[in-house]
C-alpha atoms as a PDB file:
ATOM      1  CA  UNK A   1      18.439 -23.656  -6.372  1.00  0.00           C
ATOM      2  CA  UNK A   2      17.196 -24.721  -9.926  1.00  0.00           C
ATOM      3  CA  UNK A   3      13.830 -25.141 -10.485  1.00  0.00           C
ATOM      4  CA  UNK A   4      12.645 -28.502 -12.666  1.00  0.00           C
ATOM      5  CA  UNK A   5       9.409 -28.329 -12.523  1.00  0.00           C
ATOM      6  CA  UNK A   6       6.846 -27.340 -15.465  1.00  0.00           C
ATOM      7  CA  UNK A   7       4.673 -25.591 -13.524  1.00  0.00           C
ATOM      8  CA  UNK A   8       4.832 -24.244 -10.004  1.00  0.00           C
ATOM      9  CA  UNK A   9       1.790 -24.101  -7.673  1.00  0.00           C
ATOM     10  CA  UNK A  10       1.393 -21.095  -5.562  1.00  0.00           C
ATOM     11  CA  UNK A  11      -0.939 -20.545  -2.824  1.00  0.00           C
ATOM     12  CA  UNK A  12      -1.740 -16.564  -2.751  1.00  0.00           C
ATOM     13  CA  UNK A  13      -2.741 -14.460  -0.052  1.00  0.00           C
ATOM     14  CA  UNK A  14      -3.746 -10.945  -0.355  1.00  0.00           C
ATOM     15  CA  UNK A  15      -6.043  -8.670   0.271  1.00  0.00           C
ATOM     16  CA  UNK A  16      -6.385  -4.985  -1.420  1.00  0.00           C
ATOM     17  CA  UNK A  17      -6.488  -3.726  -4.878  1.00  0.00           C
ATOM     18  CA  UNK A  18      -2.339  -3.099  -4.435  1.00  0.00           C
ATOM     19  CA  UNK A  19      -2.375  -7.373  -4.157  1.00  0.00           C
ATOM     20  CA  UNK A  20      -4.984  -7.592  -7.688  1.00  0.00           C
ATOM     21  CA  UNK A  21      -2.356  -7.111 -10.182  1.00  0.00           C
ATOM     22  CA  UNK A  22       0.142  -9.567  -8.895  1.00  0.00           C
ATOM     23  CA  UNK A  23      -2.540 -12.099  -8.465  1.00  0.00           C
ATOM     24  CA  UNK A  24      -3.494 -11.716 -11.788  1.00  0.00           C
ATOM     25  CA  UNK A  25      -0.185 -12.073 -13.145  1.00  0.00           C
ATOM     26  CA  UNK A  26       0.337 -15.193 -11.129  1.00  0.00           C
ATOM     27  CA  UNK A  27      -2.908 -16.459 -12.823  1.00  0.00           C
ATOM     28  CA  UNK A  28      -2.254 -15.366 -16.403  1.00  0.00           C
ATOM     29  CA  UNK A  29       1.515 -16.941 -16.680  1.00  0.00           C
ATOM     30  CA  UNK A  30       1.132 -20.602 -18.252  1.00  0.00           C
ATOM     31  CA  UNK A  31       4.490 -21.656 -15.405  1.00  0.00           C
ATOM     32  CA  UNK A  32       2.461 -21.119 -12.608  1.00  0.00           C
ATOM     33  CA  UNK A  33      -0.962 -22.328 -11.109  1.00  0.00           C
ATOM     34  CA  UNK A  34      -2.760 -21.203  -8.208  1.00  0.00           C
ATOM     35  CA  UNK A  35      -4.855 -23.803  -6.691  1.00  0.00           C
ATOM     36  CA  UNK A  36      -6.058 -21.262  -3.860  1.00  0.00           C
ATOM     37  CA  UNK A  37      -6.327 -17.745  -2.664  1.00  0.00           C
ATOM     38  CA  UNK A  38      -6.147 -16.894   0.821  1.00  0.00           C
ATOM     39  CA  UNK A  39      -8.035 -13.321   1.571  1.00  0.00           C
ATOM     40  CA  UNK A  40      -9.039 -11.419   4.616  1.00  0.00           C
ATOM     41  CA  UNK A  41     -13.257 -11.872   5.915  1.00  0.00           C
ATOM     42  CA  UNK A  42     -16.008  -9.733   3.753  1.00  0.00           C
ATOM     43  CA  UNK A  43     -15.874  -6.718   6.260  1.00  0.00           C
ATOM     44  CA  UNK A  44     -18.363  -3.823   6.601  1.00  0.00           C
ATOM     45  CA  UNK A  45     -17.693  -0.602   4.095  1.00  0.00           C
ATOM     46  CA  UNK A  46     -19.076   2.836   4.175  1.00  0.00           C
ATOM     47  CA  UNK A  47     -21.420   4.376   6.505  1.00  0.00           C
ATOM     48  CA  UNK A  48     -24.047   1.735   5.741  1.00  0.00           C
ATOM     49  CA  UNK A  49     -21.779  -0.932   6.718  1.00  0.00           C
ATOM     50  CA  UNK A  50     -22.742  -2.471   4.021  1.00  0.00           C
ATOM     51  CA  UNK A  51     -20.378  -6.187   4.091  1.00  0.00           C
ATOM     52  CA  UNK A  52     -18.159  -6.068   1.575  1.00  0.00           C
ATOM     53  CA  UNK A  53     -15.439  -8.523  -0.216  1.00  0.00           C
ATOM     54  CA  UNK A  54     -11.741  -8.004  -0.170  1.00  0.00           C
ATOM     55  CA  UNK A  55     -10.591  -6.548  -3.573  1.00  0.00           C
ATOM     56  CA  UNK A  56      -8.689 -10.079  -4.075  1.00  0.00           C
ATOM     57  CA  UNK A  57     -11.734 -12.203  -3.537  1.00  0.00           C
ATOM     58  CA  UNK A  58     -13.809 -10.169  -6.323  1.00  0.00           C
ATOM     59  CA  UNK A  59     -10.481 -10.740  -8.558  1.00  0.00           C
ATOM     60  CA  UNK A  60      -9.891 -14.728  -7.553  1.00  0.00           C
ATOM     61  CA  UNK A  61     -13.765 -15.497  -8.082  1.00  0.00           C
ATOM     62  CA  UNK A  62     -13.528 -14.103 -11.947  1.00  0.00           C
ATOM     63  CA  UNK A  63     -10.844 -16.033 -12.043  1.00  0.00           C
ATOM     64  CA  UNK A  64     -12.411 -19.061 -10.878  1.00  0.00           C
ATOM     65  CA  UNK A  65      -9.826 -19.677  -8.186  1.00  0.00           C
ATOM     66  CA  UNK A  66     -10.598 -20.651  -4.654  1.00  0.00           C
ATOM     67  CA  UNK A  67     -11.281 -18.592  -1.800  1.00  0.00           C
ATOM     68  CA  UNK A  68     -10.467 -19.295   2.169  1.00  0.00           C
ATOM     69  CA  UNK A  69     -11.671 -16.366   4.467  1.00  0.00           C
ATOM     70  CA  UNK A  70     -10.054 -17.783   8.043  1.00  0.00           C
ATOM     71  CA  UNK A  71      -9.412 -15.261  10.735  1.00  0.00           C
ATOM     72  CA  UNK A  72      -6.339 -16.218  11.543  1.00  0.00           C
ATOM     73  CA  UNK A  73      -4.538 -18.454   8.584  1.00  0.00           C
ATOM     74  CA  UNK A  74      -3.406 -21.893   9.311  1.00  0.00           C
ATOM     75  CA  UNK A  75      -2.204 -25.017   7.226  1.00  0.00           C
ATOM     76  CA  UNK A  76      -5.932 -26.525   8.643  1.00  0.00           C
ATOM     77  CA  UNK A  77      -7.583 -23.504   6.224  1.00  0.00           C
ATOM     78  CA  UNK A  78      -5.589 -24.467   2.865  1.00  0.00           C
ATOM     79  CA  UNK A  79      -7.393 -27.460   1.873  1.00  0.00           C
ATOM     80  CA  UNK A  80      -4.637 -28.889  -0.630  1.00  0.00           C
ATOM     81  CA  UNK A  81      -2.942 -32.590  -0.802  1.00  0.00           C
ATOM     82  CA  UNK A  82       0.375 -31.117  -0.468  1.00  0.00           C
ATOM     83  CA  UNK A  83       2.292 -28.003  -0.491  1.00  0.00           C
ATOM     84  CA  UNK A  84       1.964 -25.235  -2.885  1.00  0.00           C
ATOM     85  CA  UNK A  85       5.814 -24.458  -3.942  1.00  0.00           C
ATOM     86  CA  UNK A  86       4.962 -20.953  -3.420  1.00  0.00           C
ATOM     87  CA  UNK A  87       3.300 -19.225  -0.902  1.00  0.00           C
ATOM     88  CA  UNK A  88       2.900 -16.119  -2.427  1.00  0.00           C
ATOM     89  CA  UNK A  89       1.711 -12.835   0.147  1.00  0.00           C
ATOM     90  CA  UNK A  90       1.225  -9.248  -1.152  1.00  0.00           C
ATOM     91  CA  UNK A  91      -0.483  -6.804   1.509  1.00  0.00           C
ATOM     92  CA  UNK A  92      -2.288  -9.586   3.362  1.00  0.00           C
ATOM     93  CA  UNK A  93      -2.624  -8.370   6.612  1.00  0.00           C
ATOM     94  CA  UNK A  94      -1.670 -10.943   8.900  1.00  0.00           C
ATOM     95  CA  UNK A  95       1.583 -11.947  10.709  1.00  0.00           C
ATOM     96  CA  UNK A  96       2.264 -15.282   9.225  1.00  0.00           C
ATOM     97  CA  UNK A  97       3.003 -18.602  11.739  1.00  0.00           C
ATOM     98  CA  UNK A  98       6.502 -20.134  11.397  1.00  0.00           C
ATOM     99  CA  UNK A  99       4.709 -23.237  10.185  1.00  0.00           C
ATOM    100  CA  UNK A 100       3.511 -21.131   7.317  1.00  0.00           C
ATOM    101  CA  UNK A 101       6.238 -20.009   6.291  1.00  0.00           C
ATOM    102  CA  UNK A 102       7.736 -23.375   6.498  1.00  0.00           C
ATOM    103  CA  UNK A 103       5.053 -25.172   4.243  1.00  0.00           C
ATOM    104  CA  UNK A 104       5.669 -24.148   0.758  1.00  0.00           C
ATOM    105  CA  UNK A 105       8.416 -26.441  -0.927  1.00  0.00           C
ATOM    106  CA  UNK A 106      10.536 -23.498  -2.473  1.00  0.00           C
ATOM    107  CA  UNK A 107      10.076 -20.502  -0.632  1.00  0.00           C
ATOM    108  CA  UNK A 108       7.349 -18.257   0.885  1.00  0.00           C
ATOM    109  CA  UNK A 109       7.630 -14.508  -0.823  1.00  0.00           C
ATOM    110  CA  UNK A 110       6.583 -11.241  -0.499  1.00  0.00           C
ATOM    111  CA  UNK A 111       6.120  -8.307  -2.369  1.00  0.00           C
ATOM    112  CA  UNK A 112       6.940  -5.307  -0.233  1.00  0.00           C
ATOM    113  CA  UNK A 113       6.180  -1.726  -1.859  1.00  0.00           C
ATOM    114  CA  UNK A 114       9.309  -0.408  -0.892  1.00  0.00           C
ATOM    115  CA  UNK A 115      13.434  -0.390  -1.261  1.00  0.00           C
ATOM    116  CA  UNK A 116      14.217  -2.455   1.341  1.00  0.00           C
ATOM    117  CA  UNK A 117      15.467  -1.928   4.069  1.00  0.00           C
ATOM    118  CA  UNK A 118      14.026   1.388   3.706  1.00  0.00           C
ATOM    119  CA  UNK A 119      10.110   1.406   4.651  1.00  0.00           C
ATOM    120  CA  UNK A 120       9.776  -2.241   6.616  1.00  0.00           C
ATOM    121  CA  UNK A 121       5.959  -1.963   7.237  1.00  0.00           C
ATOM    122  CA  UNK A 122       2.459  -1.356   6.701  1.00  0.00           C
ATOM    123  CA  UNK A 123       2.447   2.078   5.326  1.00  0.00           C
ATOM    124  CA  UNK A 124       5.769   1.928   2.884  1.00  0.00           C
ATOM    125  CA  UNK A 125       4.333   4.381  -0.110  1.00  0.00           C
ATOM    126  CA  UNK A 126       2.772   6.706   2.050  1.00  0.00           C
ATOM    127  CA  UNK A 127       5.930   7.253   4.184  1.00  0.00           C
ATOM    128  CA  UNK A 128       7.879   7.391   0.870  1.00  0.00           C
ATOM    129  CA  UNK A 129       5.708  10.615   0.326  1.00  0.00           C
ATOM    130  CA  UNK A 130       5.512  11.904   3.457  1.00  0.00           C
ATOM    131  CA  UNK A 131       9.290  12.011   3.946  1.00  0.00           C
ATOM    132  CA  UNK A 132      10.062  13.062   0.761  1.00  0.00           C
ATOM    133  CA  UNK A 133      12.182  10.334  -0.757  1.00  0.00           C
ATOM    134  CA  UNK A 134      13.193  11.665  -4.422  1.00  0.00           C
ATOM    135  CA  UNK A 135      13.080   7.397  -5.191  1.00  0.00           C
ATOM    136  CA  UNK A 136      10.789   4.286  -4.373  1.00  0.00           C
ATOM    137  CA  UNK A 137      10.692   0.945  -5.736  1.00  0.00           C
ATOM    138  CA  UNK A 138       9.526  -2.721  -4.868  1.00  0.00           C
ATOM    139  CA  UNK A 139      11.393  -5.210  -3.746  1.00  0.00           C
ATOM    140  CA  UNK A 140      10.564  -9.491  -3.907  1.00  0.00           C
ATOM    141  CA  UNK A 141      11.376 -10.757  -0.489  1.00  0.00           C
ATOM    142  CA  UNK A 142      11.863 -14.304   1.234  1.00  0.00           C
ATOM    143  CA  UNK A 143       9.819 -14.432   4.425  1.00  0.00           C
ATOM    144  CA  UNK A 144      10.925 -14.766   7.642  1.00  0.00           C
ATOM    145  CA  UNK A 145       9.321 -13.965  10.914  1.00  0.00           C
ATOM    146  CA  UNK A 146      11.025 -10.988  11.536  1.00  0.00           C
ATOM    147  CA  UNK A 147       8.710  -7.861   9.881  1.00  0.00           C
ATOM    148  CA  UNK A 148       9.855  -7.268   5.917  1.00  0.00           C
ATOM    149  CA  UNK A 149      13.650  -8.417   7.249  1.00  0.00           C
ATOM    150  CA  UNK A 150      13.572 -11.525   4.735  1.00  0.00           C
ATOM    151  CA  UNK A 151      16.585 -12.069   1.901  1.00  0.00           C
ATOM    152  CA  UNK A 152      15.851  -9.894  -0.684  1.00  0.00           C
ATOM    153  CA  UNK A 153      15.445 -11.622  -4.149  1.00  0.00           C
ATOM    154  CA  UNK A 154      14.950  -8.822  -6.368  1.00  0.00           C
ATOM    155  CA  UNK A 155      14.400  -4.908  -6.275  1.00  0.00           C
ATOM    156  CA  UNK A 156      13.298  -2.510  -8.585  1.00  0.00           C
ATOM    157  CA  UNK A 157      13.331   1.218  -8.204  1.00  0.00           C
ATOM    158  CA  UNK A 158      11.095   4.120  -9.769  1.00  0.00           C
ATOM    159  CA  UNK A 159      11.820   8.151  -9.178  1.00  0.00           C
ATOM    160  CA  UNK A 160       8.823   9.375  -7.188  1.00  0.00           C
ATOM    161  CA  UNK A 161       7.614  12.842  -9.182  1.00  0.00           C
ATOM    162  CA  UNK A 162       7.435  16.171  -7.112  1.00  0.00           C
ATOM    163  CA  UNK A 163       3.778  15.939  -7.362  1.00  0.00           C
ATOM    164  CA  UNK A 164       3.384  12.416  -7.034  1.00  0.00           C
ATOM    165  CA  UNK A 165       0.383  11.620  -5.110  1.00  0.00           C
ATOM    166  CA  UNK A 166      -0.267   8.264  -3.013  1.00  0.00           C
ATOM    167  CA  UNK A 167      -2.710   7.048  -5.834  1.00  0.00           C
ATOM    168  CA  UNK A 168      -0.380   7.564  -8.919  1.00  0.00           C
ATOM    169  CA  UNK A 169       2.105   5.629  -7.056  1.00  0.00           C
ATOM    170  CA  UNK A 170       0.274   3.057  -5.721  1.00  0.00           C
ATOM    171  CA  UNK A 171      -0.924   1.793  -8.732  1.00  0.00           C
ATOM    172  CA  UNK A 172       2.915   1.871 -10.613  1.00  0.00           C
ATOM    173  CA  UNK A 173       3.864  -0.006  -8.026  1.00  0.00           C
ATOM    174  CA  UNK A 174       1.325  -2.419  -7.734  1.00  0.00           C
ATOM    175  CA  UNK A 175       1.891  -3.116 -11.625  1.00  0.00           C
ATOM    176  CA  UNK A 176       6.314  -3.155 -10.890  1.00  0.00           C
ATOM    177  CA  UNK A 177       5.516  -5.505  -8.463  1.00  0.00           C
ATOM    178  CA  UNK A 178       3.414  -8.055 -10.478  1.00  0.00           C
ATOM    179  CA  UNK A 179       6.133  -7.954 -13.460  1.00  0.00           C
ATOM    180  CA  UNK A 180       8.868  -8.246 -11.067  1.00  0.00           C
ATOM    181  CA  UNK A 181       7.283 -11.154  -8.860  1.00  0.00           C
ATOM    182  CA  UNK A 182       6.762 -13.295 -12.023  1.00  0.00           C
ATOM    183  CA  UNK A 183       9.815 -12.670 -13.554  1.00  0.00           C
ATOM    184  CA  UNK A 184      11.309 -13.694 -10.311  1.00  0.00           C
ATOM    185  CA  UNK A 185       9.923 -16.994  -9.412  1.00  0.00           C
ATOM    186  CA  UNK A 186      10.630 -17.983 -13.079  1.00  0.00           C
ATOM    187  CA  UNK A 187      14.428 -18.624 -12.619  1.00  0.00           C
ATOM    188  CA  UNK A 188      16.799 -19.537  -9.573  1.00  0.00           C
ATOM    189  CA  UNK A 189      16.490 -17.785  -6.357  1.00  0.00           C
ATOM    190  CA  UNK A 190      19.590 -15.585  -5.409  1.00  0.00           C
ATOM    191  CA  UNK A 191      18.953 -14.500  -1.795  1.00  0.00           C
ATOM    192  CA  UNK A 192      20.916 -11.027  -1.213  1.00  0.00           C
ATOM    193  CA  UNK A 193      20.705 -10.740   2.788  1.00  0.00           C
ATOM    194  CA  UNK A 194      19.500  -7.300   3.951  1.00  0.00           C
ATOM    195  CA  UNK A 195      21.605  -4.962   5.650  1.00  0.00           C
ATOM    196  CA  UNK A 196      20.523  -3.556   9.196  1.00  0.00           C
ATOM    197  CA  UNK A 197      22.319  -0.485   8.356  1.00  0.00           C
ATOM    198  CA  UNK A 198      19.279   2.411   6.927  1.00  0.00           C
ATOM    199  CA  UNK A 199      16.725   0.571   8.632  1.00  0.00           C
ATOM    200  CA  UNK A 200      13.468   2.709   8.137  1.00  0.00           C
ATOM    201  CA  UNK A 201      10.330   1.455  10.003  1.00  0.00           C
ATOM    202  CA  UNK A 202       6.873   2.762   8.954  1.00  0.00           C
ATOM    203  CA  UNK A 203       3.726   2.622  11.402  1.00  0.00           C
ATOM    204  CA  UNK A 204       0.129   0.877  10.284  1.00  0.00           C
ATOM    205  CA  UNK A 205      -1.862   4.741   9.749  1.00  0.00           C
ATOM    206  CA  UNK A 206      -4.774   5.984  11.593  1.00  0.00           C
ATOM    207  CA  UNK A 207      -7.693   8.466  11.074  1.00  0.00           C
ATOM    208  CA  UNK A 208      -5.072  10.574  14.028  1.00  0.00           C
ATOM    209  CA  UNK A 209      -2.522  10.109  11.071  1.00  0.00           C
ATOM    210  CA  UNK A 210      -3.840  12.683   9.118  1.00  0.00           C
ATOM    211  CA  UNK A 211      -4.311  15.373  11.545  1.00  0.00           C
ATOM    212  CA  UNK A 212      -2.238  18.935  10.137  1.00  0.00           C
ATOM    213  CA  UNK A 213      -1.438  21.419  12.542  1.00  0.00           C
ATOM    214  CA  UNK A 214      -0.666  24.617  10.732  1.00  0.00           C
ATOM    215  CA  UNK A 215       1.052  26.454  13.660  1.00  0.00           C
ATOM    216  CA  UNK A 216       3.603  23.888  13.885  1.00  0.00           C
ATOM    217  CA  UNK A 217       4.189  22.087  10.410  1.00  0.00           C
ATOM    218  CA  UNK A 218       5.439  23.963   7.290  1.00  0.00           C
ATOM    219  CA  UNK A 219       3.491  24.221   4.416  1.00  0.00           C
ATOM    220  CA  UNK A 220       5.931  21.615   2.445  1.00  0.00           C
ATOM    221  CA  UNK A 221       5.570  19.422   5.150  1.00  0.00           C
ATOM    222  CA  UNK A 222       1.278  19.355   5.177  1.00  0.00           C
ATOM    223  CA  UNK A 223       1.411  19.512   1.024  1.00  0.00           C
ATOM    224  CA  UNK A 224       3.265  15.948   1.538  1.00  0.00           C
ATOM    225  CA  UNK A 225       0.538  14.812   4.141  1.00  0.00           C
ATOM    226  CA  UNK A 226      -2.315  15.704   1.813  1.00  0.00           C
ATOM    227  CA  UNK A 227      -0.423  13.745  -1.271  1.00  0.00           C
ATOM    228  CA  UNK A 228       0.801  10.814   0.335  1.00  0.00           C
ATOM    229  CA  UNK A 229      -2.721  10.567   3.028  1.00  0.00           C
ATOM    230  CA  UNK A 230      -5.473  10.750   0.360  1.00  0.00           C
ATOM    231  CA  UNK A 231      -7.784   9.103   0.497  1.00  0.00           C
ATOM    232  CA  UNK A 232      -7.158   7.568   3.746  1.00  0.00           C
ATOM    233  CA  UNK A 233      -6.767   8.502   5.854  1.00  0.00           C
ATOM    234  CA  UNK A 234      -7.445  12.020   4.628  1.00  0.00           C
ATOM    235  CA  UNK A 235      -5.960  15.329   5.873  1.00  0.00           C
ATOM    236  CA  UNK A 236      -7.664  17.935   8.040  1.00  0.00           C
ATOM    237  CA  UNK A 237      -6.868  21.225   9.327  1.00  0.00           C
ATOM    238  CA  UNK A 238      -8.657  23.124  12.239  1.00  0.00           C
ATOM    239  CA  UNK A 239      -9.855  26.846  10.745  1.00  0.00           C
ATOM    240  CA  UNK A 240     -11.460  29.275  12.919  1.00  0.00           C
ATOM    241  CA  UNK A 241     -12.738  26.114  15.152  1.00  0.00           C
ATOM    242  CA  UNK A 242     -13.681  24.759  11.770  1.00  0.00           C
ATOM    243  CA  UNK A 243     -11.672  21.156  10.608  1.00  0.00           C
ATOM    244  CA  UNK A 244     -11.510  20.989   7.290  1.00  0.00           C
ATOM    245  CA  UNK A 245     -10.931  18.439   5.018  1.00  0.00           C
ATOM    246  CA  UNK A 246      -8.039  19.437   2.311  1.00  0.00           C
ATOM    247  CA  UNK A 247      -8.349  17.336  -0.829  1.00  0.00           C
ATOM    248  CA  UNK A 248      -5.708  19.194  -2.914  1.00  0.00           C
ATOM    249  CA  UNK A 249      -3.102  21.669  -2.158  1.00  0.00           C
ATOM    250  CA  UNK A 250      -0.377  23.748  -4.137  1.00  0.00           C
ATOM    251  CA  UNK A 251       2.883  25.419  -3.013  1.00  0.00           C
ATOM    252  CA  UNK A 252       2.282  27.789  -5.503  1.00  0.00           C
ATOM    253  CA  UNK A 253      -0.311  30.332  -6.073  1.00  0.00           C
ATOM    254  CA  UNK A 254      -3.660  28.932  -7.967  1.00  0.00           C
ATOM    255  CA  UNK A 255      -7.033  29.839  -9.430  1.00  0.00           C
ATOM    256  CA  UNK A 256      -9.794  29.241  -6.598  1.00  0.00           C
ATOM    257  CA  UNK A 257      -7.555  28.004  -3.839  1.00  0.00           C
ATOM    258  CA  UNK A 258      -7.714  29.587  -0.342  1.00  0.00           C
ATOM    259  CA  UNK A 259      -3.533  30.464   1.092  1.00  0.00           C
ATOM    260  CA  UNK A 260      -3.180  29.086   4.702  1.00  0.00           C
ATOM    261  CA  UNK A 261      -0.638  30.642   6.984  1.00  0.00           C
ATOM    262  CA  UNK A 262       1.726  28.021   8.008  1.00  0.00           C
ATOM    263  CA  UNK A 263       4.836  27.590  10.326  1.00  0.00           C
ATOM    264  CA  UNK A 264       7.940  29.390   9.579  1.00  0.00           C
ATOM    265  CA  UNK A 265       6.314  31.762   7.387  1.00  0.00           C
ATOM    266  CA  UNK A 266       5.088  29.397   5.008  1.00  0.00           C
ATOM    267  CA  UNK A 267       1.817  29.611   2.596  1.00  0.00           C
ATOM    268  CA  UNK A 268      -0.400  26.476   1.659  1.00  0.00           C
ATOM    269  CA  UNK A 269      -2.841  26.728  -0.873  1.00  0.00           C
ATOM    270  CA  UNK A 270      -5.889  24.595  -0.226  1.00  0.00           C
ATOM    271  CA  UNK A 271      -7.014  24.254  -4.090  1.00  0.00           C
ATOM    272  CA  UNK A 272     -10.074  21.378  -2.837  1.00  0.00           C
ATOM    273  CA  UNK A 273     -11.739  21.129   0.585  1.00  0.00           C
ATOM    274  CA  UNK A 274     -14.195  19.676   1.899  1.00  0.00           C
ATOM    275  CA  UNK A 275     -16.228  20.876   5.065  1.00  0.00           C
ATOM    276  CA  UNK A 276     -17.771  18.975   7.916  1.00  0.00           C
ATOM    277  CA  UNK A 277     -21.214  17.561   6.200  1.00  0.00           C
ATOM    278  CA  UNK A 278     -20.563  18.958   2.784  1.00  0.00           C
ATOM    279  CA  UNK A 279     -19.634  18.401  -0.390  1.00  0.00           C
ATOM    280  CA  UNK A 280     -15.752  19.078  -1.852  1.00  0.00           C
ATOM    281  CA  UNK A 281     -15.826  23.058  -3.008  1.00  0.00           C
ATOM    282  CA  UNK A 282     -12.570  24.752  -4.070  1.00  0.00           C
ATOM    283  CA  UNK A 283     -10.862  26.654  -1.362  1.00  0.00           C
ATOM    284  CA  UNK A 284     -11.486  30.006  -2.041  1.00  0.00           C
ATOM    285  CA  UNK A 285     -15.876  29.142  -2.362  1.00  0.00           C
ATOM    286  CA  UNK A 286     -15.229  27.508   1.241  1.00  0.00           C
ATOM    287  CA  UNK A 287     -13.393  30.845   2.220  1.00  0.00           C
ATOM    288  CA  UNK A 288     -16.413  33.008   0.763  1.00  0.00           C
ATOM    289  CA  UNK A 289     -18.802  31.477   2.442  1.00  0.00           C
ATOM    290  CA  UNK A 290     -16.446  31.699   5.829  1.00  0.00           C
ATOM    291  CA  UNK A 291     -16.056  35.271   5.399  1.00  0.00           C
ATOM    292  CA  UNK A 292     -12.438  34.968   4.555  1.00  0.00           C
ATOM    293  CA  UNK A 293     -10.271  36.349   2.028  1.00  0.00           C
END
């Protein structure tokens, strides 16, 4: 397929700050205009529950772009005279209709925070961590109703570092994405069909999620938790009948952190925790005031 025209519309739907850059992007590149943004409802934050916009609405508004807030998205919430040429979703957080996905003129796409078919789901970068992959990437993605299973259009890859946390790579790929998204809808489509073979599926997380149990996971394997979990949904270990919060941990010996006996001999150092009620401390002032050593 060879695209003529001068400028492409896009409709865009996202929702978090990993969705921000690529809308931005979108906006900022003279072949493309977005003539509406399509974001999840202002939902309560914090302990207040204090209602709060969707990282993508606060970026859209600056931008001066329209804003639809529907439930449940539908043609009858996308107020245009025709069809965008792109529908454009990055961490939305809805399962799209058929009929959406059949209403853009070229192609509805996705950017996916993982090497597909490796990581099809909600959770791809954490899971990266949490398994240990040395390698991550992003991959652009034709829709279809089948979860992340869409042609892929273009990948990129990125090592993950041994002490890569969720954060640090979550906002490289969030910024890989955006390039490669533009870059993509700029020329032809080549669809590449994925393979079923190395089909990795990743679960939406929970507050359960991050729930260590030192008796039966290494210390390797809980060091990857409290990397890939923070800072939701967080990590905790039960102490004594005390759960903890663990901000940071080592493998390694360091100033001020507290060493947790693990399975199969293993050590953990908790370097930052944070009690129930409290405020973060370093491990070894938590263990002080525990009566540990």
């Amino acid at each position: 397929m060879i695209h003529t025209a001068v400028m492409f519309s896009v409709v865009f739907c996202g929702t978090p700050d990993f969705a921000v850059p690529s809308l931005r992007a979108i906006a900022a590149d003279g072949a493309f205009r977005v003539d509406l943004v399509v974001t999840q409802p202002d939902r309560p934050v914090g302990r207040k529950q204090t209602l709060t916009p969707p990282p993508v609405k606060t970026a859209a508004e600056a931008l001066g772009i329209p804003v639809a807030q529907p439930e449940v998205l539908s043609t009858v919430h996308c107020p245009l005279s025709a069809p965008p040429d792109f529908l454009v979703v990055v961490a939305y957080g809805q399962i799209l209709s058929d009929d959406i996905l059949a209403w853009p003129r070229v192609a509805p796409v996705n950017v996916h925070a993982s090497l597909l078919p490796r990581w099809r789901g909600a959770s791809p970068i954490q899971h990266a961590i949490l398994a240990g992959d040395g390698e991550t990437g992003v991959t652009i993605q034709r829709m279809v109703q089948k979860l992340d299973a869409g042609p892929i259009l273009a990948q990129e890859r990125t090592p993950i570092a041994p002490r890569e946390t969720f954060e640090s790579l979550h906002d490289r790929l969030a910024s890989l994405g955006a390039e490669l998204l533009v870059a993509t809808l700029k020329r032809p489509l080549v669809e590449q069909e994925q393979s079923e073979d190395g089909v990795t599926m990743c679960r939406k997380l929970a507050r359960a999620s991050g729930a260590a149990t030192p008796d039966t996971m290494d210390a390797a394997t809980i060091d990857r938790m409290v990397r890939g979990l923070s800072p939701w949904p967080g990590v905790t270990v039960d102490i004594d009948g005390v759960t903890v919060k663990v901000l940071e941990s080592s493998l390694s010996p360091m100033p001020d952190a507290c060493p947790l006996p693990c399975a199969n001999g293993t050590v953990l150092f908790l370097v930052r925790v944070q009690p129930p009620s409290g405020k973060p401390m370093t491990g070894h002032a938590w263990a002080q005031g525990h009566g540990k050593k």
